[in-house]
N, C-alpha and C. Protein backbone atom coordinates (compact mmCIF):
# COMPACT_ATOMS: atom_id res chain seq x y z
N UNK A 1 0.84 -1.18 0.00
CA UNK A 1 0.00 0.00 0.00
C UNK A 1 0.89 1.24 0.00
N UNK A 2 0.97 2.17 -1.02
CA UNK A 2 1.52 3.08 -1.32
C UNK A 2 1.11 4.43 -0.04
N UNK A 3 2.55 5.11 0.34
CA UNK A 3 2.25 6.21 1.62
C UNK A 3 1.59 7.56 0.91
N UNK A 4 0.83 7.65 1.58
CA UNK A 4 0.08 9.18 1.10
C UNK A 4 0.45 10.58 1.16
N UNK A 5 1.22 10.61 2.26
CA UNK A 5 2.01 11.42 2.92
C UNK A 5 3.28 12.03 2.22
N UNK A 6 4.07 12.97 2.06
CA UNK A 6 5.08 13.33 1.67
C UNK A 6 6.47 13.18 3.01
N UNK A 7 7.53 12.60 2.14
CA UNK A 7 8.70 12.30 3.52
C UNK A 7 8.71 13.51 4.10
N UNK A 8 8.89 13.10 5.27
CA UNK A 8 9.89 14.53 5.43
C UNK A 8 11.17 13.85 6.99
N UNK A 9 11.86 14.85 6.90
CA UNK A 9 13.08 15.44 7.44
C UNK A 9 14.15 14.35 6.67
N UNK A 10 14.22 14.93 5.87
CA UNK A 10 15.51 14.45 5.09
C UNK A 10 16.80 14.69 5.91
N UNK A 11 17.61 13.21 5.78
CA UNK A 11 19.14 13.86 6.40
C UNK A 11 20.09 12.68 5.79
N UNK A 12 21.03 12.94 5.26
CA UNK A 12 22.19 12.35 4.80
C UNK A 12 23.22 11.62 5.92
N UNK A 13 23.44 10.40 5.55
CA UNK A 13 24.53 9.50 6.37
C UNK A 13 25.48 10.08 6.63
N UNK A 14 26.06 10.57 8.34
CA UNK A 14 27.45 11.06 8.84
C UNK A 14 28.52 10.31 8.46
N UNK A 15 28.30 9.07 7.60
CA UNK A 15 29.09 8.82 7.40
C UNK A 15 30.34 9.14 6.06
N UNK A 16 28.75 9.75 5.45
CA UNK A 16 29.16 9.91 3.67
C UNK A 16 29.88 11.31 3.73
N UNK A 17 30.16 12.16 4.75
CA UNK A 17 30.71 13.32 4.92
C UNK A 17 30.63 13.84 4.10
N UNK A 18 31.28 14.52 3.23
CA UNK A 18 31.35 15.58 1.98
C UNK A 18 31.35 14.21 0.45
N UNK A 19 31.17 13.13 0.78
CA UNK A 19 31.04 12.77 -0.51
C UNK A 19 29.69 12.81 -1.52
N UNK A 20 29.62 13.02 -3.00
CA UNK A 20 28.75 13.36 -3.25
C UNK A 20 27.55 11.98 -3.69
N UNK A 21 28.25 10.63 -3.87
CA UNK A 21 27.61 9.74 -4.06
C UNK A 21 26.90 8.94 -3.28
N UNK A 22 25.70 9.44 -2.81
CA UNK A 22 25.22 9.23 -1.55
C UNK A 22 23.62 9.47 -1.64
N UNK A 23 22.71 8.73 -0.43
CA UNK A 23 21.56 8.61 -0.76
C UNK A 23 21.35 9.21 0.75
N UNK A 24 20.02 9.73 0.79
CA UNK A 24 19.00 10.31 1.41
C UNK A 24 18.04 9.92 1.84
N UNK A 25 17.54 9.54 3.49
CA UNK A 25 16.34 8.77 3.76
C UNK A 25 15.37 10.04 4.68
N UNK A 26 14.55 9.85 4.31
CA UNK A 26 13.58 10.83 4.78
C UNK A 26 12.30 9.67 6.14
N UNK A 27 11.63 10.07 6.79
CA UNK A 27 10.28 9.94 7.34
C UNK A 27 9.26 9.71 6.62
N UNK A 28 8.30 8.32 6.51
CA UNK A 28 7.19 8.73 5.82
C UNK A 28 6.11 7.38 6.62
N UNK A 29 5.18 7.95 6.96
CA UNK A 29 4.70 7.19 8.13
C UNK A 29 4.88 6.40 9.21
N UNK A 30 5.07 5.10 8.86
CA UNK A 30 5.56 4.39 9.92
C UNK A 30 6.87 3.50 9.28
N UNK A 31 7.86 3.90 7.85
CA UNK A 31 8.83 3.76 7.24
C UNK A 31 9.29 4.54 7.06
N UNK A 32 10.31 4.53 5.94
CA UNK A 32 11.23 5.50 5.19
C UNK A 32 11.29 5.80 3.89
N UNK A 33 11.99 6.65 2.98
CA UNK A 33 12.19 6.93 1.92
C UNK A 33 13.54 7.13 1.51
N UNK A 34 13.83 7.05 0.38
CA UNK A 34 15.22 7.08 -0.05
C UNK A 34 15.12 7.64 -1.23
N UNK A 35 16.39 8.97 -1.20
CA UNK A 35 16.58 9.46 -2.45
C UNK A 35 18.03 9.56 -2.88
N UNK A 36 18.46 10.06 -4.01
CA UNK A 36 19.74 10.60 -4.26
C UNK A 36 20.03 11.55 -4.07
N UNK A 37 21.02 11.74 -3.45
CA UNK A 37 21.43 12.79 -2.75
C UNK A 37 21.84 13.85 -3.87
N UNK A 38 22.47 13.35 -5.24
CA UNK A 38 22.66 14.32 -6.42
C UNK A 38 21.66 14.91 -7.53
N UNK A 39 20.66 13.92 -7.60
CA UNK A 39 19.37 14.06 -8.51
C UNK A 39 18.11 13.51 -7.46
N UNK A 40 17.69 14.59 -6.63
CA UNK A 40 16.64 14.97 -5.47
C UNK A 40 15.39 14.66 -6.49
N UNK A 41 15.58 15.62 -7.89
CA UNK A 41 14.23 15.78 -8.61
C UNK A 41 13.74 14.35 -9.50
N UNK A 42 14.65 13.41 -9.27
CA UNK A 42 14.22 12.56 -9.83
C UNK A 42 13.21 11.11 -8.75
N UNK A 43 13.17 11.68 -7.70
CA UNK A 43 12.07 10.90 -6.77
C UNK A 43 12.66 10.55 -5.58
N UNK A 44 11.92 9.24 -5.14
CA UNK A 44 12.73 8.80 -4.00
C UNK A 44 11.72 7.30 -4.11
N UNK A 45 12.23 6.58 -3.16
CA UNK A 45 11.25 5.15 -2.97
C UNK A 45 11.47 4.84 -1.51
N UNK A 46 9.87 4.02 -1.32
CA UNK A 46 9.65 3.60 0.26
C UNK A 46 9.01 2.83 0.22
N UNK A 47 9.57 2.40 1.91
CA UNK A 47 9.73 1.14 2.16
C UNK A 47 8.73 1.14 3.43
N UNK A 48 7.90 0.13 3.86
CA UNK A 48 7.45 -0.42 5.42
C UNK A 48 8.06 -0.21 6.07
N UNK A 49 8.16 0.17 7.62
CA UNK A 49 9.25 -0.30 9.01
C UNK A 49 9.75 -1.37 8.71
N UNK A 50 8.95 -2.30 8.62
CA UNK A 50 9.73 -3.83 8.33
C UNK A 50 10.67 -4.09 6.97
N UNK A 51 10.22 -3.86 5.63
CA UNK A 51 10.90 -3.71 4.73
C UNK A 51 12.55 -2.95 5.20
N UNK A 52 12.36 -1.54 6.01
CA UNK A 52 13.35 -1.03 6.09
C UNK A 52 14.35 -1.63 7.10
N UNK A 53 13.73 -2.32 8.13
CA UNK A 53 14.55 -2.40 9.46
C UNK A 53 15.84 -3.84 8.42
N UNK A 54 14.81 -4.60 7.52
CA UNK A 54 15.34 -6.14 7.02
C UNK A 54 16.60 -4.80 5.82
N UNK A 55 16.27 -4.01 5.53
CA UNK A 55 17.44 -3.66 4.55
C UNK A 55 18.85 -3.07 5.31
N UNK A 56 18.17 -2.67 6.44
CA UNK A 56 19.37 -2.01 7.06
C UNK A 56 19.88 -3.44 7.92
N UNK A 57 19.57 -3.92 8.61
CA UNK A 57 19.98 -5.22 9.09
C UNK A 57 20.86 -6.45 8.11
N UNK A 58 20.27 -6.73 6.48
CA UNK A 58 21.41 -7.25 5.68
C UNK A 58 22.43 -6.25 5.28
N UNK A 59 22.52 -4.85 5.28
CA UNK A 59 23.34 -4.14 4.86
C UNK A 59 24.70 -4.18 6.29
N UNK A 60 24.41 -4.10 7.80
CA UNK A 60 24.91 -4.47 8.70
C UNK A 60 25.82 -5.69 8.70
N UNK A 61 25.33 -6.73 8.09
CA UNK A 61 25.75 -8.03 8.26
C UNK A 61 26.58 -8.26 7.24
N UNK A 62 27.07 -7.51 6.60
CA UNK A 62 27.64 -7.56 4.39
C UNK A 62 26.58 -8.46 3.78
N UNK A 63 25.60 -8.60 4.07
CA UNK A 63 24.91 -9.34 3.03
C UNK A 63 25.44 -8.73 1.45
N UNK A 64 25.37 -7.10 1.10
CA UNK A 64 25.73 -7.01 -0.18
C UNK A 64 26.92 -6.38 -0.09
N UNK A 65 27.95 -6.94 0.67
CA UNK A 65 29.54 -6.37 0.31
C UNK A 65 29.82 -7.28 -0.86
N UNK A 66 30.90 -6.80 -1.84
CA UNK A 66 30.87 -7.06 -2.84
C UNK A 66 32.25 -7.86 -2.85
């Protein structure tokens, strides 16, 4: 079920410091959103709490280290 709502409070990873290749997760009900941090105008996509908690949790673990 698609959020009705518009994200909000966008904030960029402390980790990505001044780099420019980097994504953006915003607030959007009871999930998140994700954009590019270089092309804002081209959208963003979201996810459930659950969808999000399982992406950040394999990203934790290297599920996709390369």
């Amino acid at each position: 079920m698609p959020f009705r709502e518009a994200p909000t409070g966008w904030r960029k990873s402390s980790r990505s410091q001044q780099e420019t290749s980097c994504v953006e997760v915003g607030r959007v009900g009871s999930g998140a959103a994700v954009r590019d941090t270089k092309d804002r105008a081209a959208g963003y996509f979201t996810a459930t709490g659950a969808q999000w908690s399982a992406l950040v949790e394999a990203i934790k673990t290297g599920r996709y280290d390369g």
